[in-house]
C-alpha atoms as a PDB file:
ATOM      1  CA  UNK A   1      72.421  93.002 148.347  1.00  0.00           C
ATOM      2  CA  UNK A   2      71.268  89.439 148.564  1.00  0.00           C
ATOM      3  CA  UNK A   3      71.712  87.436 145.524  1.00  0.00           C
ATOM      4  CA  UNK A   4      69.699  84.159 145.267  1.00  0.00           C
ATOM      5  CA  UNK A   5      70.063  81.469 143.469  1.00  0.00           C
ATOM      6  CA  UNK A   6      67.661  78.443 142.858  1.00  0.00           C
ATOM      7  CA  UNK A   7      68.620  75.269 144.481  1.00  0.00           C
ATOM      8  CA  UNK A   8      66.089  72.799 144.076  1.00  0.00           C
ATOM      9  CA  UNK A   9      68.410  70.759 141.791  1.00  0.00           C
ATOM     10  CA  UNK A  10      71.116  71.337 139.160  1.00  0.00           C
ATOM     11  CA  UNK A  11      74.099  73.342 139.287  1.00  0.00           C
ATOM     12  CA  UNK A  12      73.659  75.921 141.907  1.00  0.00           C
ATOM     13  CA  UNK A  13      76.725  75.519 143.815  1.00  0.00           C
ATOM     14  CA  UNK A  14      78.853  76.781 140.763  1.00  0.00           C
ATOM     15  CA  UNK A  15      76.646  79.430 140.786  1.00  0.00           C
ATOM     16  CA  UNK A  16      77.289  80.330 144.267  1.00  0.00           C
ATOM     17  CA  UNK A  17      80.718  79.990 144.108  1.00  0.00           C
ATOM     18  CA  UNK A  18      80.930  82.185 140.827  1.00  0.00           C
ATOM     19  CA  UNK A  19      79.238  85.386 142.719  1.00  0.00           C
ATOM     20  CA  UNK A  20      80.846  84.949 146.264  1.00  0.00           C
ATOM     21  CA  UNK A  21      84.671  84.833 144.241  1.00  0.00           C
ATOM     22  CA  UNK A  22      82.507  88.717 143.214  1.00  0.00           C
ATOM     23  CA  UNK A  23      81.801  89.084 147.184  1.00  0.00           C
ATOM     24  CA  UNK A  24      78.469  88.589 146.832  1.00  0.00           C
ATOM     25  CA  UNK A  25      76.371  87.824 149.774  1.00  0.00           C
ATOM     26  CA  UNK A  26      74.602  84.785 148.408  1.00  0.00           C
ATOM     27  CA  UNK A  27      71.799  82.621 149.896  1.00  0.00           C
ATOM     28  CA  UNK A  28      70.255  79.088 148.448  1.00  0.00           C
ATOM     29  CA  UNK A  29      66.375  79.408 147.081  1.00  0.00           C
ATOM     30  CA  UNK A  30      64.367  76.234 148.102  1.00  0.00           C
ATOM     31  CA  UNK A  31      60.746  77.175 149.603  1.00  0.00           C
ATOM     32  CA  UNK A  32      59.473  80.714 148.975  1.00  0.00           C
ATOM     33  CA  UNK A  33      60.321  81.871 152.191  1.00  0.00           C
ATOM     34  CA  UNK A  34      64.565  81.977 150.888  1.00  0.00           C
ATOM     35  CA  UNK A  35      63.467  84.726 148.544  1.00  0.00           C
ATOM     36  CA  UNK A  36      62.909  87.310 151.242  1.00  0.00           C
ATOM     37  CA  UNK A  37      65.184  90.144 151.070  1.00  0.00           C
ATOM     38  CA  UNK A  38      66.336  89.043 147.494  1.00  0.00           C
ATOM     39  CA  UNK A  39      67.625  91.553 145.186  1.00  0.00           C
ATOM     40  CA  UNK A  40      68.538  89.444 142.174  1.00  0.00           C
ATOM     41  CA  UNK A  41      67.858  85.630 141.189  1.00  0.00           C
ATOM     42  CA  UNK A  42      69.739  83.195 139.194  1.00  0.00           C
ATOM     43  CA  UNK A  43      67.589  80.093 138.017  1.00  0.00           C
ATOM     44  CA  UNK A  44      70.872  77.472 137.255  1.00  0.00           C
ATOM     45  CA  UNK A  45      71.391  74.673 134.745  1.00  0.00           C
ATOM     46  CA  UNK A  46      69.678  70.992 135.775  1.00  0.00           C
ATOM     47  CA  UNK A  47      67.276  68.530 134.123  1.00  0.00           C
ATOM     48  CA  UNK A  48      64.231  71.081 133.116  1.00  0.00           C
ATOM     49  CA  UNK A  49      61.398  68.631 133.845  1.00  0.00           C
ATOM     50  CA  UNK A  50      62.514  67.891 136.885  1.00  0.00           C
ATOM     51  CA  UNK A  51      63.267  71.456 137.562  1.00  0.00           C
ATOM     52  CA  UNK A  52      59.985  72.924 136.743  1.00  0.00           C
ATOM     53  CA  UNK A  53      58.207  69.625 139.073  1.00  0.00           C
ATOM     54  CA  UNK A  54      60.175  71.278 142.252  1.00  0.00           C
ATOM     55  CA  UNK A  55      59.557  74.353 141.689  1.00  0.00           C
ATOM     56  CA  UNK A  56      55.357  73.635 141.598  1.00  0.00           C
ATOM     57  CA  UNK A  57      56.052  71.443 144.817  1.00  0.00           C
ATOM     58  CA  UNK A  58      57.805  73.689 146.602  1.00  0.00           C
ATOM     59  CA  UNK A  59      55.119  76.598 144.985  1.00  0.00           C
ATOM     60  CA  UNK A  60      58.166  78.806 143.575  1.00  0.00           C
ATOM     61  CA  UNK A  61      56.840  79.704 140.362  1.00  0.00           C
ATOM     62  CA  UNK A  62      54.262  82.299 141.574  1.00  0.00           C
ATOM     63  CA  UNK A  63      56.538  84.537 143.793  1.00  0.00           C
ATOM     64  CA  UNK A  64      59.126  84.513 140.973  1.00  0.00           C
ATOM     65  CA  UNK A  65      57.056  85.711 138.772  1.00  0.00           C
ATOM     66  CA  UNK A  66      55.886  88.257 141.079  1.00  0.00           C
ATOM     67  CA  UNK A  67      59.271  89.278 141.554  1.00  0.00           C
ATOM     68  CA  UNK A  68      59.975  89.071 138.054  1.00  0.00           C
ATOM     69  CA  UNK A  69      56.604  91.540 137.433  1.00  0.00           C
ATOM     70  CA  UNK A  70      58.519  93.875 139.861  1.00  0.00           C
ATOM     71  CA  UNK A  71      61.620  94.489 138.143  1.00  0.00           C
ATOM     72  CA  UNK A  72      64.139  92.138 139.799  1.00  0.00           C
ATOM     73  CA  UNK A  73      66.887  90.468 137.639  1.00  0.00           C
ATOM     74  CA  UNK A  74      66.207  87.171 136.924  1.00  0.00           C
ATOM     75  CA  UNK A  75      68.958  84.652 135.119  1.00  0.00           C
ATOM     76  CA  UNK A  76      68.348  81.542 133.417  1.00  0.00           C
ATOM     77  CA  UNK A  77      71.013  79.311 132.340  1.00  0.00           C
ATOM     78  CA  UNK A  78      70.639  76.428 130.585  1.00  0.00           C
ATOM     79  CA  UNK A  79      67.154  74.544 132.041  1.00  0.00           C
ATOM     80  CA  UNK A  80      66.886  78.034 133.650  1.00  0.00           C
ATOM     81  CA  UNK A  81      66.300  79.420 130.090  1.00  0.00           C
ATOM     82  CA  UNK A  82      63.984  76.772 129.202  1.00  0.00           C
ATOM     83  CA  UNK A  83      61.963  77.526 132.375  1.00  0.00           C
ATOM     84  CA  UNK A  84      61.966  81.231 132.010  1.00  0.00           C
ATOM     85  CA  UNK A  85      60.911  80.628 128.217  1.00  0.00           C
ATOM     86  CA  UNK A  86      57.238  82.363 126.847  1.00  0.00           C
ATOM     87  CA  UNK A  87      56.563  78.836 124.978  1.00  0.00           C
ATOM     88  CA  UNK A  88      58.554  75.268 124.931  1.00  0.00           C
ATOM     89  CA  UNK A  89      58.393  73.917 121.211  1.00  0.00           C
ATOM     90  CA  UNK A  90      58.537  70.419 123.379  1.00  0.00           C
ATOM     91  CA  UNK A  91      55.559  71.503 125.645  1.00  0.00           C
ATOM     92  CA  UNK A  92      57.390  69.408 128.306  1.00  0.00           C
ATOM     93  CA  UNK A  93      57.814  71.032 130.833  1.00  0.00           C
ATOM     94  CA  UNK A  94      55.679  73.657 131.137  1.00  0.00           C
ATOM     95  CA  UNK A  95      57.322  77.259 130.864  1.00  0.00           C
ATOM     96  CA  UNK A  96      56.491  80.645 133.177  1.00  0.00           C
ATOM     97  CA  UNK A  97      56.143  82.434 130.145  1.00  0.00           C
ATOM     98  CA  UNK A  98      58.716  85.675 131.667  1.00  0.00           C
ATOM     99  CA  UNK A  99      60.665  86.069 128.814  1.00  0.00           C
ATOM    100  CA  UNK A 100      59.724  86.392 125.345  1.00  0.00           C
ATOM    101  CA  UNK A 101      61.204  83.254 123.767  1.00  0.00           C
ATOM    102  CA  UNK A 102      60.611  80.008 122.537  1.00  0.00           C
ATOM    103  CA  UNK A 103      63.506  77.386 123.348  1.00  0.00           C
ATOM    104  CA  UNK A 104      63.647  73.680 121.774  1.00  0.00           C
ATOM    105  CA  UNK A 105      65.551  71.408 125.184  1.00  0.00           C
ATOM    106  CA  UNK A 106      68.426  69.647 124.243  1.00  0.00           C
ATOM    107  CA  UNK A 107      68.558  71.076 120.540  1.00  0.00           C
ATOM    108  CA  UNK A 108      72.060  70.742 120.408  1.00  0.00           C
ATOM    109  CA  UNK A 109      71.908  66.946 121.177  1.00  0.00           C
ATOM    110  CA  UNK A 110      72.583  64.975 123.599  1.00  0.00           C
ATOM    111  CA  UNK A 111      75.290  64.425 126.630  1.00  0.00           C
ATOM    112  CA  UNK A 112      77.940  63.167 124.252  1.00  0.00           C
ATOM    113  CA  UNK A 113      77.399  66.136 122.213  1.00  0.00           C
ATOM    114  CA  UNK A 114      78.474  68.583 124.524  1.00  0.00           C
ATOM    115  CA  UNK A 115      80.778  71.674 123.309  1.00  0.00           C
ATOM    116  CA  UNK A 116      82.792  74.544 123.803  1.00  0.00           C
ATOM    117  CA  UNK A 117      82.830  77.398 121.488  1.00  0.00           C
ATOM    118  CA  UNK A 118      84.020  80.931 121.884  1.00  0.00           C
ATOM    119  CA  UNK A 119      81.774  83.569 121.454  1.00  0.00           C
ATOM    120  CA  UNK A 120      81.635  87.406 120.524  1.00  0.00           C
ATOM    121  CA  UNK A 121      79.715  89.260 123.227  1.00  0.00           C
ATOM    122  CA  UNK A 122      80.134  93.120 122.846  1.00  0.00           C
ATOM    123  CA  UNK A 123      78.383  93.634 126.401  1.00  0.00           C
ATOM    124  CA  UNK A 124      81.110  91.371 127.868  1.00  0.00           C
ATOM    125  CA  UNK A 125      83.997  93.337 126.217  1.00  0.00           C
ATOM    126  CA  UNK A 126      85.971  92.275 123.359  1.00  0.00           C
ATOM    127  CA  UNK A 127      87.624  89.141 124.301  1.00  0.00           C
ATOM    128  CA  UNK A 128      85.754  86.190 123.203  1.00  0.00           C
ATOM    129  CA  UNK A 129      83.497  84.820 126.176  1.00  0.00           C
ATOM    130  CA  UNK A 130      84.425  80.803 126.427  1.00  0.00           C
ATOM    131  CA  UNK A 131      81.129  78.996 126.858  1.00  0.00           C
ATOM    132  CA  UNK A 132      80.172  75.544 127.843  1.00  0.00           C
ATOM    133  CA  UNK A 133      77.327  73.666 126.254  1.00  0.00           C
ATOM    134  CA  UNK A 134      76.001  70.663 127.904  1.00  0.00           C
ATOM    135  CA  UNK A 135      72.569  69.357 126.444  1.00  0.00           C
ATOM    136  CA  UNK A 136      71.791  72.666 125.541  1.00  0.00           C
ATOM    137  CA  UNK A 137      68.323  74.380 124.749  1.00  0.00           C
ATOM    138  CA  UNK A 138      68.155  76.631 121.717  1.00  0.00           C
ATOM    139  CA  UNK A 139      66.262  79.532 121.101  1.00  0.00           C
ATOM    140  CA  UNK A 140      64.212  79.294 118.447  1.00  0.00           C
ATOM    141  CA  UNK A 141      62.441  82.416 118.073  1.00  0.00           C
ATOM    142  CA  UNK A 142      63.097  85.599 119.765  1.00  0.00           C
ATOM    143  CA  UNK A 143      60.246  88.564 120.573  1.00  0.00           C
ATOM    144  CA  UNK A 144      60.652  91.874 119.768  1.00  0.00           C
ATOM    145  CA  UNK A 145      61.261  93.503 122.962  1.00  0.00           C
ATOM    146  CA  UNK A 146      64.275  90.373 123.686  1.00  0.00           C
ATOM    147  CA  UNK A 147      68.138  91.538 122.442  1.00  0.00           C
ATOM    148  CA  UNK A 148      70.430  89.330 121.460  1.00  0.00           C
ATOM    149  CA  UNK A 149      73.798  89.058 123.308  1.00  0.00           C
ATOM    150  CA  UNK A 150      75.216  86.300 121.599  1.00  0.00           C
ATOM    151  CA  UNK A 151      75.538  83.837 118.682  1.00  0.00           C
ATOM    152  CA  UNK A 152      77.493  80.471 117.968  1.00  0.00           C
ATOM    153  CA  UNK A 153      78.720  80.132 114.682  1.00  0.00           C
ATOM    154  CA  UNK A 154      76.179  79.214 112.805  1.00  0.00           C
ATOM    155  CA  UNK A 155      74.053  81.939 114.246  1.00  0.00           C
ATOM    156  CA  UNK A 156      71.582  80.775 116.162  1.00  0.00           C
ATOM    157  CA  UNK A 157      71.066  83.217 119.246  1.00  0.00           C
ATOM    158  CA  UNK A 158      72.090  81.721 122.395  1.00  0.00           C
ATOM    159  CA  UNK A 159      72.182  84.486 124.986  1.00  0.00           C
ATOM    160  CA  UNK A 160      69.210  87.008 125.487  1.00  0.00           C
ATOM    161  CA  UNK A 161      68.060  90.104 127.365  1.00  0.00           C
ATOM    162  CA  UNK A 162      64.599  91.197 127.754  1.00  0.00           C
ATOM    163  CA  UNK A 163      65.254  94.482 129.890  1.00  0.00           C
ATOM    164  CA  UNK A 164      66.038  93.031 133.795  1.00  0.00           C
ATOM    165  CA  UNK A 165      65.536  89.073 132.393  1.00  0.00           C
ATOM    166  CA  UNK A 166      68.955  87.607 131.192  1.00  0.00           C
ATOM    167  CA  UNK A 167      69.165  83.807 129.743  1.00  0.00           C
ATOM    168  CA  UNK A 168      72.048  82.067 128.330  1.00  0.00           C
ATOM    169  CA  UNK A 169      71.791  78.315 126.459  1.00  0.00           C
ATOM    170  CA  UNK A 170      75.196  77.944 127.453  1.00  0.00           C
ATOM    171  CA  UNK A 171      76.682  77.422 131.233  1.00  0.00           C
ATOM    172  CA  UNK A 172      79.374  80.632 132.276  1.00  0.00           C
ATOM    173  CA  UNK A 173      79.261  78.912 136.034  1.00  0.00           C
ATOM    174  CA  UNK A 174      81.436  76.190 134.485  1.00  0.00           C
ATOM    175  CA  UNK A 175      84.060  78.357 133.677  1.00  0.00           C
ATOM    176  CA  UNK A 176      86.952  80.651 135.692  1.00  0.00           C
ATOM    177  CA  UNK A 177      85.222  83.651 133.629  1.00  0.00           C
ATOM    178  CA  UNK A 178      83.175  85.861 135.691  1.00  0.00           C
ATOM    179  CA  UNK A 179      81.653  88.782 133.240  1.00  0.00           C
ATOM    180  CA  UNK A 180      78.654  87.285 132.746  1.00  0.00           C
ATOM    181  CA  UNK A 181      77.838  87.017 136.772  1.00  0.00           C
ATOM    182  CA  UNK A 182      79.834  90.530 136.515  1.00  0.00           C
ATOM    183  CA  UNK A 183      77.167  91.710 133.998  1.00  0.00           C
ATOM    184  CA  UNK A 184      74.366  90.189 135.578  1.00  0.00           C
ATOM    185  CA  UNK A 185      75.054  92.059 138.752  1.00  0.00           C
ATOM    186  CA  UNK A 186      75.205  95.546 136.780  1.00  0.00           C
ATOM    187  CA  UNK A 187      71.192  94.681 136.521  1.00  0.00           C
ATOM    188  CA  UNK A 188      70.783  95.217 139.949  1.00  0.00           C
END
């Protein structure tokens, strides 16, 4: 199976580089025509504004959600999350509404705020999962139907699942780690 990944701007090479050390056959998502044939998609980490801009010029938004409405796995880290989000406390950009949560951008501050924190993840195993957060959107309110994977230490939920729909705050492509991509690739 063909795993894409969004590469309009942002981090997508880590991405790519995470799944192919998996052997996945990968391919990079820029016009709507680069999501024939595939089977799961990972939206990456970037600037969110100028994210969600691309994606309406290069008319993206409609055939993920399509995709999204027929069962594929989607992945959101990062401005990913904030794009996949139901509502944007910001209202800048605007969201695709796929998953049922509402994110606040850079809630954790800014650049020179950036951290690392270990988290508990029981779907990862039970080695702490090392994540990286750079700018980092929070979720502020999470939907019914949306479970929550993990929590930093203070509790706020920062990686979700809403059935085939996975979004993380943080940024595994940063790290040697590979459960997450392992785990997203059990969706498929």
């Amino acid at each position: 199976m063909k795993i894409g990944v969004l590469a309009v701007q942002g981090d997508f090479a880590e991405h790519i580089a995470a799944l192919r050390r998996l052997g996945q056959d990968t391919v990079e998502v820029r016009l709507p025509r680069d999501l024939e044939g595939v089977g799961a998609l990972v939206m990456p980490g970037g600037e969110s504004t100028t994210f969600s801009h691309l994606m309406d010029l290069y008319e993206l938004k409609e055939p993920i959600r399509q995709m999204a409405g027929e069962g594929v796995p989607i992945w959101g880290t990062c401005a990913g999350m904030i794009i996949m989000a139901r509502e944007l406390i910001d209202k800048v950009p605007t969201p695709m509404g796929l998953l049922n949560i509402q994110v606040v951008r850079n809630a954790f501050g800014r650049q020179v705020d950036s951290f690392e924190e270990d988290l508990d993840m029981p779907a990862l195993g039970e080695e702490p999962f090392r994540a990286v957060f750079i700018r980092a959107p929070m979720i502020s309110q999470v939907g019914e139907d949306v479970d929550i994977l993990a929590r930093v230490s203070d509790g706020r939920p920062v990686a979700v699942q809403q059935q085939h729909l996975l979004a993380t705050a943080f940024h595994p492509e940063l790290t040697r780690d590979l459960r997450f991509h392992q785990y997203f690739l059990s969706l498929t």
